[in-house]
C-alpha atoms as a PDB file:
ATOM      1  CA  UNK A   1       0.000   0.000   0.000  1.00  0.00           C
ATOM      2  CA  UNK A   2       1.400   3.278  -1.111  1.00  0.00           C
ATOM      3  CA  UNK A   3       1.346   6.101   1.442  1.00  0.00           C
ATOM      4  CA  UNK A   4       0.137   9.238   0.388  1.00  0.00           C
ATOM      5  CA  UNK A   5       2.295  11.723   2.053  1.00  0.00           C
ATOM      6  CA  UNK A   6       0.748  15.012   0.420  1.00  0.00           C
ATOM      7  CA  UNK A   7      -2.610  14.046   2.527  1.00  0.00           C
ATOM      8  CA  UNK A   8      -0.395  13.485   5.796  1.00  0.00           C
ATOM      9  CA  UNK A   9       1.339  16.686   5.117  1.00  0.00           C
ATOM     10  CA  UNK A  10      -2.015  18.296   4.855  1.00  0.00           C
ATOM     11  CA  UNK A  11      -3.239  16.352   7.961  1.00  0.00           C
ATOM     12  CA  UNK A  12      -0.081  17.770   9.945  1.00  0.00           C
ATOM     13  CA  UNK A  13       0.025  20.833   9.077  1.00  0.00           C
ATOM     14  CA  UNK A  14      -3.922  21.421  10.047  1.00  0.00           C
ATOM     15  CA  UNK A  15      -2.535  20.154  13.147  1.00  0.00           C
ATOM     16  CA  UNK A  16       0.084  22.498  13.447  1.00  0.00           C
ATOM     17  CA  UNK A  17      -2.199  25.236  12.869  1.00  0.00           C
ATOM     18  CA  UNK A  18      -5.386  24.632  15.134  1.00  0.00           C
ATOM     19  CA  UNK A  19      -3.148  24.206  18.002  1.00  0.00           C
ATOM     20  CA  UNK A  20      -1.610  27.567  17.326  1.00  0.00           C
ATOM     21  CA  UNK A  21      -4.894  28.884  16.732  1.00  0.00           C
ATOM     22  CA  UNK A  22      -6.191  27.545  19.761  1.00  0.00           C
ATOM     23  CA  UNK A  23      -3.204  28.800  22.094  1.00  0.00           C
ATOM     24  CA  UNK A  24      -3.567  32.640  20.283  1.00  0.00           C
ATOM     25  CA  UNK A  25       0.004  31.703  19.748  1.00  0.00           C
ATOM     26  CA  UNK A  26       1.774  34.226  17.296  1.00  0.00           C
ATOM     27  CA  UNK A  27       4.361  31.467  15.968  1.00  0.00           C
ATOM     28  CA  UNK A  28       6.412  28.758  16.793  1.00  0.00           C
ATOM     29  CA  UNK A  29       9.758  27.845  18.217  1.00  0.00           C
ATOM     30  CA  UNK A  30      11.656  24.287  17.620  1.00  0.00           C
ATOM     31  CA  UNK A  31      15.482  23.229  18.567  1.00  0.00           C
ATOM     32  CA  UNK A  32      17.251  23.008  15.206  1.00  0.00           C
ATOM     33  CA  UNK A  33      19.705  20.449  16.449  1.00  0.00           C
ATOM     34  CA  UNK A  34      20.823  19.406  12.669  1.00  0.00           C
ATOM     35  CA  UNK A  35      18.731  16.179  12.928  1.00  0.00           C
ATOM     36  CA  UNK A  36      16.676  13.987  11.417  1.00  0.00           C
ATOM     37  CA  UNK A  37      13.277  14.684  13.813  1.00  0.00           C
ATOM     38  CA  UNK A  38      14.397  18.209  14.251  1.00  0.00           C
ATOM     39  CA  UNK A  39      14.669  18.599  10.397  1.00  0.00           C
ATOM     40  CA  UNK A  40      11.002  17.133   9.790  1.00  0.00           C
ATOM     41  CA  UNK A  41       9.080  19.213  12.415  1.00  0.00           C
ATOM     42  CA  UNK A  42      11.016  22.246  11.014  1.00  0.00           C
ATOM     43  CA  UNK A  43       9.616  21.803   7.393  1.00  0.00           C
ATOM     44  CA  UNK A  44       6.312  20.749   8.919  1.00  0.00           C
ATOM     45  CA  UNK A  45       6.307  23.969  11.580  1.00  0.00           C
ATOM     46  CA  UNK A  46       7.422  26.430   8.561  1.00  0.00           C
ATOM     47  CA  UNK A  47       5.018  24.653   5.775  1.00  0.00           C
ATOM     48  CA  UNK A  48       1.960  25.768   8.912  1.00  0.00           C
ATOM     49  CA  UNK A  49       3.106  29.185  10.179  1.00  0.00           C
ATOM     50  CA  UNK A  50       5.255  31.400   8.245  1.00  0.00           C
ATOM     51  CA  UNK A  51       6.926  32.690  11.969  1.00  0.00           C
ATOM     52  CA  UNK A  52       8.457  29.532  12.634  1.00  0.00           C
ATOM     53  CA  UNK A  53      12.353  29.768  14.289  1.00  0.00           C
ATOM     54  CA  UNK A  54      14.924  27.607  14.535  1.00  0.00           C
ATOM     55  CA  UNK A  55      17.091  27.575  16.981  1.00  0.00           C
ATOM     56  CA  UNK A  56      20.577  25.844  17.056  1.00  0.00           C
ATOM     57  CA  UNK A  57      21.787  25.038  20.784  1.00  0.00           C
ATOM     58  CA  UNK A  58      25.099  23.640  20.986  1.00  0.00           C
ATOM     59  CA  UNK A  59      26.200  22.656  24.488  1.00  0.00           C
ATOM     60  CA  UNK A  60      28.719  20.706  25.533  1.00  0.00           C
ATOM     61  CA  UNK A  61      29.808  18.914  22.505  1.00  0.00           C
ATOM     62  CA  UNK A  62      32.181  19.367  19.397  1.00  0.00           C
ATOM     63  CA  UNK A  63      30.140  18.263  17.507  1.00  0.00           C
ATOM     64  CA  UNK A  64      27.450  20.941  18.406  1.00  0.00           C
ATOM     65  CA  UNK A  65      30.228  23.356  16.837  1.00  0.00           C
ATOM     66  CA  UNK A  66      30.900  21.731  13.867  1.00  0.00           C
ATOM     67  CA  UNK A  67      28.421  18.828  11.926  1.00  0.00           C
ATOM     68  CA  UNK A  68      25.500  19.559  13.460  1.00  0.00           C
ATOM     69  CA  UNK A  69      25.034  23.174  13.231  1.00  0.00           C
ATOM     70  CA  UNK A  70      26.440  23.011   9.252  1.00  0.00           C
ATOM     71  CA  UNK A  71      23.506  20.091   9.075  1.00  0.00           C
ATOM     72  CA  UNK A  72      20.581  22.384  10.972  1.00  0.00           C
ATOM     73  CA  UNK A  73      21.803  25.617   8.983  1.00  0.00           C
ATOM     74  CA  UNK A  74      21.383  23.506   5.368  1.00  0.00           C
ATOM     75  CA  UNK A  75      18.086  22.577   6.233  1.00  0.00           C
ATOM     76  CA  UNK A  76      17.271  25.988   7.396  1.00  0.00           C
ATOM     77  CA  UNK A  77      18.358  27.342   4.086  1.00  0.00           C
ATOM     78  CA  UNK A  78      16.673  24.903   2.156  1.00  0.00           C
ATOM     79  CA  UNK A  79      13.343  25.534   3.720  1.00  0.00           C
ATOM     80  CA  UNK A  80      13.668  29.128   4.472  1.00  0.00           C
ATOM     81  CA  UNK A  81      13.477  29.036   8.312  1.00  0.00           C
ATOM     82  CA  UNK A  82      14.862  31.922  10.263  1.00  0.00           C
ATOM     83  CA  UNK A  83      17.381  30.567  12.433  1.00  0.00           C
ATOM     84  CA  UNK A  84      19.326  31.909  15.538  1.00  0.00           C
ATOM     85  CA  UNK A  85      21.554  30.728  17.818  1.00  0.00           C
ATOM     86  CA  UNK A  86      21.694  30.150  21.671  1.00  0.00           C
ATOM     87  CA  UNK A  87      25.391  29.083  23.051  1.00  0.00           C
ATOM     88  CA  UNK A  88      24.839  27.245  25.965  1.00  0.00           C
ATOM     89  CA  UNK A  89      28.458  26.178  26.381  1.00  0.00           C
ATOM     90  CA  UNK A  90      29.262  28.320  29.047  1.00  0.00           C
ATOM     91  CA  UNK A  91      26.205  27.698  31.069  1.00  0.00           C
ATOM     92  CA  UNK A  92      26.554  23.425  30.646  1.00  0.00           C
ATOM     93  CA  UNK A  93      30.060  23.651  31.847  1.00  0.00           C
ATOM     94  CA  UNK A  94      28.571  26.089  34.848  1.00  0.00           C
ATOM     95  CA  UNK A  95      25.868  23.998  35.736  1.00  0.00           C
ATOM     96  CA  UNK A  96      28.526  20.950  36.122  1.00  0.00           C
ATOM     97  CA  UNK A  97      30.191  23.507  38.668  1.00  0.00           C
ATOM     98  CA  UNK A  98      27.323  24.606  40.943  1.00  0.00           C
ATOM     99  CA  UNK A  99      25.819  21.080  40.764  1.00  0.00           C
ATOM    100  CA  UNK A 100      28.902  19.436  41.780  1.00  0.00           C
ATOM    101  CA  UNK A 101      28.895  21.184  44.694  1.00  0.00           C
ATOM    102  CA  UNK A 102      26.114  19.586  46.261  1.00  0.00           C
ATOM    103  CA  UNK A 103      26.233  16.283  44.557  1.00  0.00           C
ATOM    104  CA  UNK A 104      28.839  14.181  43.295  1.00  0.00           C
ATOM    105  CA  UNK A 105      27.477  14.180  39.607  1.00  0.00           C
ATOM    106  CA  UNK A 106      26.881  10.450  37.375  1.00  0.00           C
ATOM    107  CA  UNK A 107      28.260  10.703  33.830  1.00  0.00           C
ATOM    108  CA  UNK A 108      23.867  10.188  32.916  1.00  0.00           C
ATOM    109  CA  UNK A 109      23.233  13.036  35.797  1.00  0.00           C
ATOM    110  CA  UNK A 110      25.847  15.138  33.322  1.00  0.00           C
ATOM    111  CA  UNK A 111      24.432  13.858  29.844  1.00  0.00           C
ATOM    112  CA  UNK A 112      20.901  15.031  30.809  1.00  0.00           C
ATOM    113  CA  UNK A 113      21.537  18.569  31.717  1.00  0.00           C
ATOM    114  CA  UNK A 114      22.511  19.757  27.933  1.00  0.00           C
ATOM    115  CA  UNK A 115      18.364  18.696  26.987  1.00  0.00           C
ATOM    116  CA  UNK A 116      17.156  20.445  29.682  1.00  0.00           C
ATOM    117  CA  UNK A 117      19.075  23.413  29.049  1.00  0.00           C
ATOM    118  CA  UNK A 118      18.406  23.407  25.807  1.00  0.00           C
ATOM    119  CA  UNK A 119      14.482  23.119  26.761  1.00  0.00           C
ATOM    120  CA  UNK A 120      15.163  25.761  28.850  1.00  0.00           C
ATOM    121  CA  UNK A 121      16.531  28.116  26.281  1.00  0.00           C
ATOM    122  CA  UNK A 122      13.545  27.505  23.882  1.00  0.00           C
ATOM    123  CA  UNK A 123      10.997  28.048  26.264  1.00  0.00           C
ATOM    124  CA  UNK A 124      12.623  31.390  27.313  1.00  0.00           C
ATOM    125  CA  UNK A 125      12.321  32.451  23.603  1.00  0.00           C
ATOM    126  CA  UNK A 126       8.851  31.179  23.165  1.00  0.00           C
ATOM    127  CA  UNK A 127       8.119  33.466  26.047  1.00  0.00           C
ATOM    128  CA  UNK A 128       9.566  36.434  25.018  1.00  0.00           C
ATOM    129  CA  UNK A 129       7.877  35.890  21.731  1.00  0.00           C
ATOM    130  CA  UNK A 130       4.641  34.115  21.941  1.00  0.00           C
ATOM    131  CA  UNK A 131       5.551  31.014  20.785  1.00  0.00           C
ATOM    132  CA  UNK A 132       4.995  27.180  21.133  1.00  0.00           C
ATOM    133  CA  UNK A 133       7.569  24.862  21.861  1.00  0.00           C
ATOM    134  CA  UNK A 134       7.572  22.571  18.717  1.00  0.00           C
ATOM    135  CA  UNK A 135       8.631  19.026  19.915  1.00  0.00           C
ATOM    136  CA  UNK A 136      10.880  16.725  17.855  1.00  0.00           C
ATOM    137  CA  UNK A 137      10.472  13.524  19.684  1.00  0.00           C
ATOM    138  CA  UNK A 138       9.548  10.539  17.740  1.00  0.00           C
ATOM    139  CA  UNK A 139       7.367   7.174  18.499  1.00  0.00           C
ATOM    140  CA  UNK A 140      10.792   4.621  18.352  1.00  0.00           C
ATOM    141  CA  UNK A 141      12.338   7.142  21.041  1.00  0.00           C
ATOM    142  CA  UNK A 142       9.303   7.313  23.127  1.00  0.00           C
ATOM    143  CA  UNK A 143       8.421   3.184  23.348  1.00  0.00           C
ATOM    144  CA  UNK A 144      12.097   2.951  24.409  1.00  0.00           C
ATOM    145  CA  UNK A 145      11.995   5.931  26.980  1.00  0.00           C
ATOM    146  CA  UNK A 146      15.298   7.386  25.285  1.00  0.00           C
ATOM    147  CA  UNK A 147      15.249  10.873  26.196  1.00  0.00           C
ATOM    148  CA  UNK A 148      15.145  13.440  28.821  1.00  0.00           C
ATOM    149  CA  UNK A 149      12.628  13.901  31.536  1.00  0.00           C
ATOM    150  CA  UNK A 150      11.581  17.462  30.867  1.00  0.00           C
ATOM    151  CA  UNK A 151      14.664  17.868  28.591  1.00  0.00           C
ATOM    152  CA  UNK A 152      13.572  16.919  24.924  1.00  0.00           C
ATOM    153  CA  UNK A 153      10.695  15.333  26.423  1.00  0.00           C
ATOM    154  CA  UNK A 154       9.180  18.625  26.984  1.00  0.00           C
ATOM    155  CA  UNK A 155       6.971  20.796  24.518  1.00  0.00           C
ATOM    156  CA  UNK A 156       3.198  22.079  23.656  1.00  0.00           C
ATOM    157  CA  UNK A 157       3.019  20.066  20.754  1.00  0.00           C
ATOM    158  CA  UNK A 158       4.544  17.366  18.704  1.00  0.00           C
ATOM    159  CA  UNK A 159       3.492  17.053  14.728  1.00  0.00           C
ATOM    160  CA  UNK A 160       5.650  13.792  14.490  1.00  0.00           C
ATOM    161  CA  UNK A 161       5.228  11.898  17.675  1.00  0.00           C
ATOM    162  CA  UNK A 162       3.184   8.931  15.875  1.00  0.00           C
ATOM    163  CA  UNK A 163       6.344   8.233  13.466  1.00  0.00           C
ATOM    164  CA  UNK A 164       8.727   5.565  13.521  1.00  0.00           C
ATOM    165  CA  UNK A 165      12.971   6.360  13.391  1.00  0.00           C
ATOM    166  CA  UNK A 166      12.014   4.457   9.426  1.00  0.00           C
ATOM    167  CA  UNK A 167       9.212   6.407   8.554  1.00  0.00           C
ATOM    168  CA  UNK A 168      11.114   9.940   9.441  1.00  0.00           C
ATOM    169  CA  UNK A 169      13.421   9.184   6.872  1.00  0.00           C
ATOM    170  CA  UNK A 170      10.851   8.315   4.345  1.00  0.00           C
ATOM    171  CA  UNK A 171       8.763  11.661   4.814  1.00  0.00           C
ATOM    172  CA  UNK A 172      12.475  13.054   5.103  1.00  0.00           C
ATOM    173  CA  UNK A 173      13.393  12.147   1.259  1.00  0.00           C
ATOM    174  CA  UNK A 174       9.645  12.547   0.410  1.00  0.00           C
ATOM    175  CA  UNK A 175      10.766  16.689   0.867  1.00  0.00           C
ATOM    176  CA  UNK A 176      14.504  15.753  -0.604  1.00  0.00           C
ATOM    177  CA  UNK A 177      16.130  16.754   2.302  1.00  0.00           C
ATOM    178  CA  UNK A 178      19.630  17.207   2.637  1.00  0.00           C
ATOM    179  CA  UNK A 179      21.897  14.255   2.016  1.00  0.00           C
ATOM    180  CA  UNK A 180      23.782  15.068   5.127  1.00  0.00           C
ATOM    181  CA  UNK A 181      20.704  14.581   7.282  1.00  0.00           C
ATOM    182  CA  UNK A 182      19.575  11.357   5.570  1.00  0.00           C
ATOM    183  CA  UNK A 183      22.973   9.838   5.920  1.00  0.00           C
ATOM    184  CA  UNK A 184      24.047  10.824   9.718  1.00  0.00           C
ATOM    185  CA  UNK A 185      24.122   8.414  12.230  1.00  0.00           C
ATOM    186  CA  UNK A 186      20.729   9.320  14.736  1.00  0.00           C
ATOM    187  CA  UNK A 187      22.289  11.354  17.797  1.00  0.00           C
ATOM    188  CA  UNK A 188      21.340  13.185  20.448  1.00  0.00           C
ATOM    189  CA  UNK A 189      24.900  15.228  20.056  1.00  0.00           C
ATOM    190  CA  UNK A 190      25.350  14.656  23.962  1.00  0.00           C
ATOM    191  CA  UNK A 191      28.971  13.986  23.594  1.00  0.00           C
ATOM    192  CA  UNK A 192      31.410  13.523  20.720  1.00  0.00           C
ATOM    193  CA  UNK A 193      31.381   9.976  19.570  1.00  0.00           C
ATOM    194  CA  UNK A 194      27.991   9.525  20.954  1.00  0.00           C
ATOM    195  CA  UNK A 195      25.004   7.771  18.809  1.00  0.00           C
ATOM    196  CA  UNK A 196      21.668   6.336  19.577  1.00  0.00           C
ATOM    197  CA  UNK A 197      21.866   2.896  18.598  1.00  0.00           C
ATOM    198  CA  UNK A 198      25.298   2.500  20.346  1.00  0.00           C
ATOM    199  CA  UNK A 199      23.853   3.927  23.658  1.00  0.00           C
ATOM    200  CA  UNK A 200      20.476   1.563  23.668  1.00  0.00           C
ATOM    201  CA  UNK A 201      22.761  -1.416  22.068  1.00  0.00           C
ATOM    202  CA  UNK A 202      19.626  -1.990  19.469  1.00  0.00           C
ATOM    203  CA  UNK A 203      19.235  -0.473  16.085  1.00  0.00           C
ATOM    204  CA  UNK A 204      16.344   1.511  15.200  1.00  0.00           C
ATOM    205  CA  UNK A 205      15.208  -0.829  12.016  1.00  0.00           C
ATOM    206  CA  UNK A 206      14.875  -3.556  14.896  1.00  0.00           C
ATOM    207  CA  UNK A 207      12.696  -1.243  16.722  1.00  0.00           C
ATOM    208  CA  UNK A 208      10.899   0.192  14.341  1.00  0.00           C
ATOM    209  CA  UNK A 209      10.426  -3.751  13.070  1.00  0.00           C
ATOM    210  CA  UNK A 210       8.794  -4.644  16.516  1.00  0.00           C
ATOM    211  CA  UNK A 211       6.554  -1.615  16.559  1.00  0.00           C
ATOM    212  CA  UNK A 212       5.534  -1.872  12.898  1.00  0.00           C
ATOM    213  CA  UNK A 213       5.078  -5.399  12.337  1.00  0.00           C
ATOM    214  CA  UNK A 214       5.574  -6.887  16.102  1.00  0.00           C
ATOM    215  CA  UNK A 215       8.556  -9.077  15.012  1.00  0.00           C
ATOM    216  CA  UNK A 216      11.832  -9.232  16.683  1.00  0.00           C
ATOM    217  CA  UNK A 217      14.711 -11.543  18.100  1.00  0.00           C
ATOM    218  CA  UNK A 218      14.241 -12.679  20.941  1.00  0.00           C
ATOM    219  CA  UNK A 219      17.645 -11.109  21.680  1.00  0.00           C
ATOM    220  CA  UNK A 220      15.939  -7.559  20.642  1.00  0.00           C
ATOM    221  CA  UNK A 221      12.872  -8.257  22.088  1.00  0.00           C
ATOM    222  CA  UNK A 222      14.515  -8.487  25.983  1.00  0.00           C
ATOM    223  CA  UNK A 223      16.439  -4.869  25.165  1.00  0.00           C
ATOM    224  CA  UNK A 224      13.035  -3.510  24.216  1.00  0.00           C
ATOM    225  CA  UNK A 225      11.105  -4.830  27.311  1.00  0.00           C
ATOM    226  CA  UNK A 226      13.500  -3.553  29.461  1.00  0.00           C
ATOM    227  CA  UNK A 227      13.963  -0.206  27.930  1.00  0.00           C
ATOM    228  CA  UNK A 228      10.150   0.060  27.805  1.00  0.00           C
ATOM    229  CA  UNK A 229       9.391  -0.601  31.404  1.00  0.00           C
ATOM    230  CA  UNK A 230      11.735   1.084  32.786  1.00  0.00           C
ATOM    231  CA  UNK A 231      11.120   4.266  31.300  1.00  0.00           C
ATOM    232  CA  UNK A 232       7.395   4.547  32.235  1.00  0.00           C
ATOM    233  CA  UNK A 233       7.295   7.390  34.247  1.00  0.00           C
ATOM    234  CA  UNK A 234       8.305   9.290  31.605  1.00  0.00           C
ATOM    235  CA  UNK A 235       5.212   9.164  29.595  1.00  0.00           C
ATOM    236  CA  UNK A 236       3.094  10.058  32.049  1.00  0.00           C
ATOM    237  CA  UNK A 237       2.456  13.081  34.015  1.00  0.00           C
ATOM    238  CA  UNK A 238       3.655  13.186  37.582  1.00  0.00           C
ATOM    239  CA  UNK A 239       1.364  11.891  40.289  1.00  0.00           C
ATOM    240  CA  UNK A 240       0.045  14.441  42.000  1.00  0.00           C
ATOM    241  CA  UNK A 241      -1.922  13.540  45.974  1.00  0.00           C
ATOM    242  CA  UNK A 242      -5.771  13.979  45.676  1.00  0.00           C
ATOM    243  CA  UNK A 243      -8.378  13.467  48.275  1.00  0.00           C
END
Protein backbone atom coordinates (compact mmCIF):
# COMPACT_ATOMS: atom_id res chain seq x y z
CA UNK A 1 0.00 0.00 0.00
CA UNK A 2 1.40 3.28 -1.11
CA UNK A 3 1.35 6.10 1.44
CA UNK A 4 0.14 9.24 0.39
CA UNK A 5 2.30 11.72 2.05
CA UNK A 6 0.75 15.01 0.42
CA UNK A 7 -2.61 14.05 2.53
CA UNK A 8 -0.39 13.48 5.80
CA UNK A 9 1.34 16.69 5.12
CA UNK A 10 -2.01 18.30 4.85
CA UNK A 11 -3.24 16.35 7.96
CA UNK A 12 -0.08 17.77 9.95
CA UNK A 13 0.03 20.83 9.08
CA UNK A 14 -3.92 21.42 10.05
CA UNK A 15 -2.53 20.15 13.15
CA UNK A 16 0.08 22.50 13.45
CA UNK A 17 -2.20 25.24 12.87
CA UNK A 18 -5.39 24.63 15.13
CA UNK A 19 -3.15 24.21 18.00
CA UNK A 20 -1.61 27.57 17.33
CA UNK A 21 -4.89 28.88 16.73
CA UNK A 22 -6.19 27.55 19.76
CA UNK A 23 -3.20 28.80 22.09
CA UNK A 24 -3.57 32.64 20.28
CA UNK A 25 0.00 31.70 19.75
CA UNK A 26 1.77 34.23 17.30
CA UNK A 27 4.36 31.47 15.97
CA UNK A 28 6.41 28.76 16.79
CA UNK A 29 9.76 27.84 18.22
CA UNK A 30 11.66 24.29 17.62
CA UNK A 31 15.48 23.23 18.57
CA UNK A 32 17.25 23.01 15.21
CA UNK A 33 19.71 20.45 16.45
CA UNK A 34 20.82 19.41 12.67
CA UNK A 35 18.73 16.18 12.93
CA UNK A 36 16.68 13.99 11.42
CA UNK A 37 13.28 14.68 13.81
CA UNK A 38 14.40 18.21 14.25
CA UNK A 39 14.67 18.60 10.40
CA UNK A 40 11.00 17.13 9.79
CA UNK A 41 9.08 19.21 12.41
CA UNK A 42 11.02 22.25 11.01
CA UNK A 43 9.62 21.80 7.39
CA UNK A 44 6.31 20.75 8.92
CA UNK A 45 6.31 23.97 11.58
CA UNK A 46 7.42 26.43 8.56
CA UNK A 47 5.02 24.65 5.78
CA UNK A 48 1.96 25.77 8.91
CA UNK A 49 3.11 29.18 10.18
CA UNK A 50 5.26 31.40 8.24
CA UNK A 51 6.93 32.69 11.97
CA UNK A 52 8.46 29.53 12.63
CA UNK A 53 12.35 29.77 14.29
CA UNK A 54 14.92 27.61 14.53
CA UNK A 55 17.09 27.58 16.98
CA UNK A 56 20.58 25.84 17.06
CA UNK A 57 21.79 25.04 20.78
CA UNK A 58 25.10 23.64 20.99
CA UNK A 59 26.20 22.66 24.49
CA UNK A 60 28.72 20.71 25.53
CA UNK A 61 29.81 18.91 22.51
CA UNK A 62 32.18 19.37 19.40
CA UNK A 63 30.14 18.26 17.51
CA UNK A 64 27.45 20.94 18.41
CA UNK A 65 30.23 23.36 16.84
CA UNK A 66 30.90 21.73 13.87
CA UNK A 67 28.42 18.83 11.93
CA UNK A 68 25.50 19.56 13.46
CA UNK A 69 25.03 23.17 13.23
CA UNK A 70 26.44 23.01 9.25
CA UNK A 71 23.51 20.09 9.08
CA UNK A 72 20.58 22.38 10.97
CA UNK A 73 21.80 25.62 8.98
CA UNK A 74 21.38 23.51 5.37
CA UNK A 75 18.09 22.58 6.23
CA UNK A 76 17.27 25.99 7.40
CA UNK A 77 18.36 27.34 4.09
CA UNK A 78 16.67 24.90 2.16
CA UNK A 79 13.34 25.53 3.72
CA UNK A 80 13.67 29.13 4.47
CA UNK A 81 13.48 29.04 8.31
CA UNK A 82 14.86 31.92 10.26
CA UNK A 83 17.38 30.57 12.43
CA UNK A 84 19.33 31.91 15.54
CA UNK A 85 21.55 30.73 17.82
CA UNK A 86 21.69 30.15 21.67
CA UNK A 87 25.39 29.08 23.05
CA UNK A 88 24.84 27.24 25.96
CA UNK A 89 28.46 26.18 26.38
CA UNK A 90 29.26 28.32 29.05
CA UNK A 91 26.20 27.70 31.07
CA UNK A 92 26.55 23.42 30.65
CA UNK A 93 30.06 23.65 31.85
CA UNK A 94 28.57 26.09 34.85
CA UNK A 95 25.87 24.00 35.74
CA UNK A 96 28.53 20.95 36.12
CA UNK A 97 30.19 23.51 38.67
CA UNK A 98 27.32 24.61 40.94
CA UNK A 99 25.82 21.08 40.76
CA UNK A 100 28.90 19.44 41.78
CA UNK A 101 28.89 21.18 44.69
CA UNK A 102 26.11 19.59 46.26
CA UNK A 103 26.23 16.28 44.56
CA UNK A 104 28.84 14.18 43.29
CA UNK A 105 27.48 14.18 39.61
CA UNK A 106 26.88 10.45 37.37
CA UNK A 107 28.26 10.70 33.83
CA UNK A 108 23.87 10.19 32.92
CA UNK A 109 23.23 13.04 35.80
CA UNK A 110 25.85 15.14 33.32
CA UNK A 111 24.43 13.86 29.84
CA UNK A 112 20.90 15.03 30.81
CA UNK A 113 21.54 18.57 31.72
CA UNK A 114 22.51 19.76 27.93
CA UNK A 115 18.36 18.70 26.99
CA UNK A 116 17.16 20.45 29.68
CA UNK A 117 19.08 23.41 29.05
CA UNK A 118 18.41 23.41 25.81
CA UNK A 119 14.48 23.12 26.76
CA UNK A 120 15.16 25.76 28.85
CA UNK A 121 16.53 28.12 26.28
CA UNK A 122 13.55 27.51 23.88
CA UNK A 123 11.00 28.05 26.26
CA UNK A 124 12.62 31.39 27.31
CA UNK A 125 12.32 32.45 23.60
CA UNK A 126 8.85 31.18 23.17
CA UNK A 127 8.12 33.47 26.05
CA UNK A 128 9.57 36.43 25.02
CA UNK A 129 7.88 35.89 21.73
CA UNK A 130 4.64 34.12 21.94
CA UNK A 131 5.55 31.01 20.79
CA UNK A 132 5.00 27.18 21.13
CA UNK A 133 7.57 24.86 21.86
CA UNK A 134 7.57 22.57 18.72
CA UNK A 135 8.63 19.03 19.91
CA UNK A 136 10.88 16.73 17.85
CA UNK A 137 10.47 13.52 19.68
CA UNK A 138 9.55 10.54 17.74
CA UNK A 139 7.37 7.17 18.50
CA UNK A 140 10.79 4.62 18.35
CA UNK A 141 12.34 7.14 21.04
CA UNK A 142 9.30 7.31 23.13
CA UNK A 143 8.42 3.18 23.35
CA UNK A 144 12.10 2.95 24.41
CA UNK A 145 12.00 5.93 26.98
CA UNK A 146 15.30 7.39 25.28
CA UNK A 147 15.25 10.87 26.20
CA UNK A 148 15.15 13.44 28.82
CA UNK A 149 12.63 13.90 31.54
CA UNK A 150 11.58 17.46 30.87
CA UNK A 151 14.66 17.87 28.59
CA UNK A 152 13.57 16.92 24.92
CA UNK A 153 10.69 15.33 26.42
CA UNK A 154 9.18 18.63 26.98
CA UNK A 155 6.97 20.80 24.52
CA UNK A 156 3.20 22.08 23.66
CA UNK A 157 3.02 20.07 20.75
CA UNK A 158 4.54 17.37 18.70
CA UNK A 159 3.49 17.05 14.73
CA UNK A 160 5.65 13.79 14.49
CA UNK A 161 5.23 11.90 17.67
CA UNK A 162 3.18 8.93 15.88
CA UNK A 163 6.34 8.23 13.47
CA UNK A 164 8.73 5.56 13.52
CA UNK A 165 12.97 6.36 13.39
CA UNK A 166 12.01 4.46 9.43
CA UNK A 167 9.21 6.41 8.55
CA UNK A 168 11.11 9.94 9.44
CA UNK A 169 13.42 9.18 6.87
CA UNK A 170 10.85 8.31 4.35
CA UNK A 171 8.76 11.66 4.81
CA UNK A 172 12.47 13.05 5.10
CA UNK A 173 13.39 12.15 1.26
CA UNK A 174 9.64 12.55 0.41
CA UNK A 175 10.77 16.69 0.87
CA UNK A 176 14.50 15.75 -0.60
CA UNK A 177 16.13 16.75 2.30
CA UNK A 178 19.63 17.21 2.64
CA UNK A 179 21.90 14.26 2.02
CA UNK A 180 23.78 15.07 5.13
CA UNK A 181 20.70 14.58 7.28
CA UNK A 182 19.58 11.36 5.57
CA UNK A 183 22.97 9.84 5.92
CA UNK A 184 24.05 10.82 9.72
CA UNK A 185 24.12 8.41 12.23
CA UNK A 186 20.73 9.32 14.74
CA UNK A 187 22.29 11.35 17.80
CA UNK A 188 21.34 13.18 20.45
CA UNK A 189 24.90 15.23 20.06
CA UNK A 190 25.35 14.66 23.96
CA UNK A 191 28.97 13.99 23.59
CA UNK A 192 31.41 13.52 20.72
CA UNK A 193 31.38 9.98 19.57
CA UNK A 194 27.99 9.53 20.95
CA UNK A 195 25.00 7.77 18.81
CA UNK A 196 21.67 6.34 19.58
CA UNK A 197 21.87 2.90 18.60
CA UNK A 198 25.30 2.50 20.35
CA UNK A 199 23.85 3.93 23.66
CA UNK A 200 20.48 1.56 23.67
CA UNK A 201 22.76 -1.42 22.07
CA UNK A 202 19.63 -1.99 19.47
CA UNK A 203 19.24 -0.47 16.08
CA UNK A 204 16.34 1.51 15.20
CA UNK A 205 15.21 -0.83 12.02
CA UNK A 206 14.88 -3.56 14.90
CA UNK A 207 12.70 -1.24 16.72
CA UNK A 208 10.90 0.19 14.34
CA UNK A 209 10.43 -3.75 13.07
CA UNK A 210 8.79 -4.64 16.52
CA UNK A 211 6.55 -1.62 16.56
CA UNK A 212 5.53 -1.87 12.90
CA UNK A 213 5.08 -5.40 12.34
CA UNK A 214 5.57 -6.89 16.10
CA UNK A 215 8.56 -9.08 15.01
CA UNK A 216 11.83 -9.23 16.68
CA UNK A 217 14.71 -11.54 18.10
CA UNK A 218 14.24 -12.68 20.94
CA UNK A 219 17.65 -11.11 21.68
CA UNK A 220 15.94 -7.56 20.64
CA UNK A 221 12.87 -8.26 22.09
CA UNK A 222 14.51 -8.49 25.98
CA UNK A 223 16.44 -4.87 25.16
CA UNK A 224 13.04 -3.51 24.22
CA UNK A 225 11.11 -4.83 27.31
CA UNK A 226 13.50 -3.55 29.46
CA UNK A 227 13.96 -0.21 27.93
CA UNK A 228 10.15 0.06 27.81
CA UNK A 229 9.39 -0.60 31.40
CA UNK A 230 11.74 1.08 32.79
CA UNK A 231 11.12 4.27 31.30
CA UNK A 232 7.39 4.55 32.24
CA UNK A 233 7.30 7.39 34.25
CA UNK A 234 8.31 9.29 31.60
CA UNK A 235 5.21 9.16 29.59
CA UNK A 236 3.09 10.06 32.05
CA UNK A 237 2.46 13.08 34.01
CA UNK A 238 3.65 13.19 37.58
CA UNK A 239 1.36 11.89 40.29
CA UNK A 240 0.05 14.44 42.00
CA UNK A 241 -1.92 13.54 45.97
CA UNK A 242 -5.77 13.98 45.68
CA UNK A 243 -8.38 13.47 48.27
Amino acid sequence: MNRDYELEITKRVDFIRRVLNDSGASGIVFGNSGGKDAALVGILCKLACDNTVGIILPCGSSRNYGEDKADALEVAERFGIETRVVDLGKVFAEMKIAAGEAVGLTDDAVANIAPRLRMTALYTVAASEGRLVAGTGNRSERHMGYFTKWGDGGCDFNPIADLTVTEIYEFLRHFNAPESILQKAPSAGLYDGQTDEADMGISYKSIDDFLLYGTASPEDAAIIERYHSRSEHKRRMPEVYEE
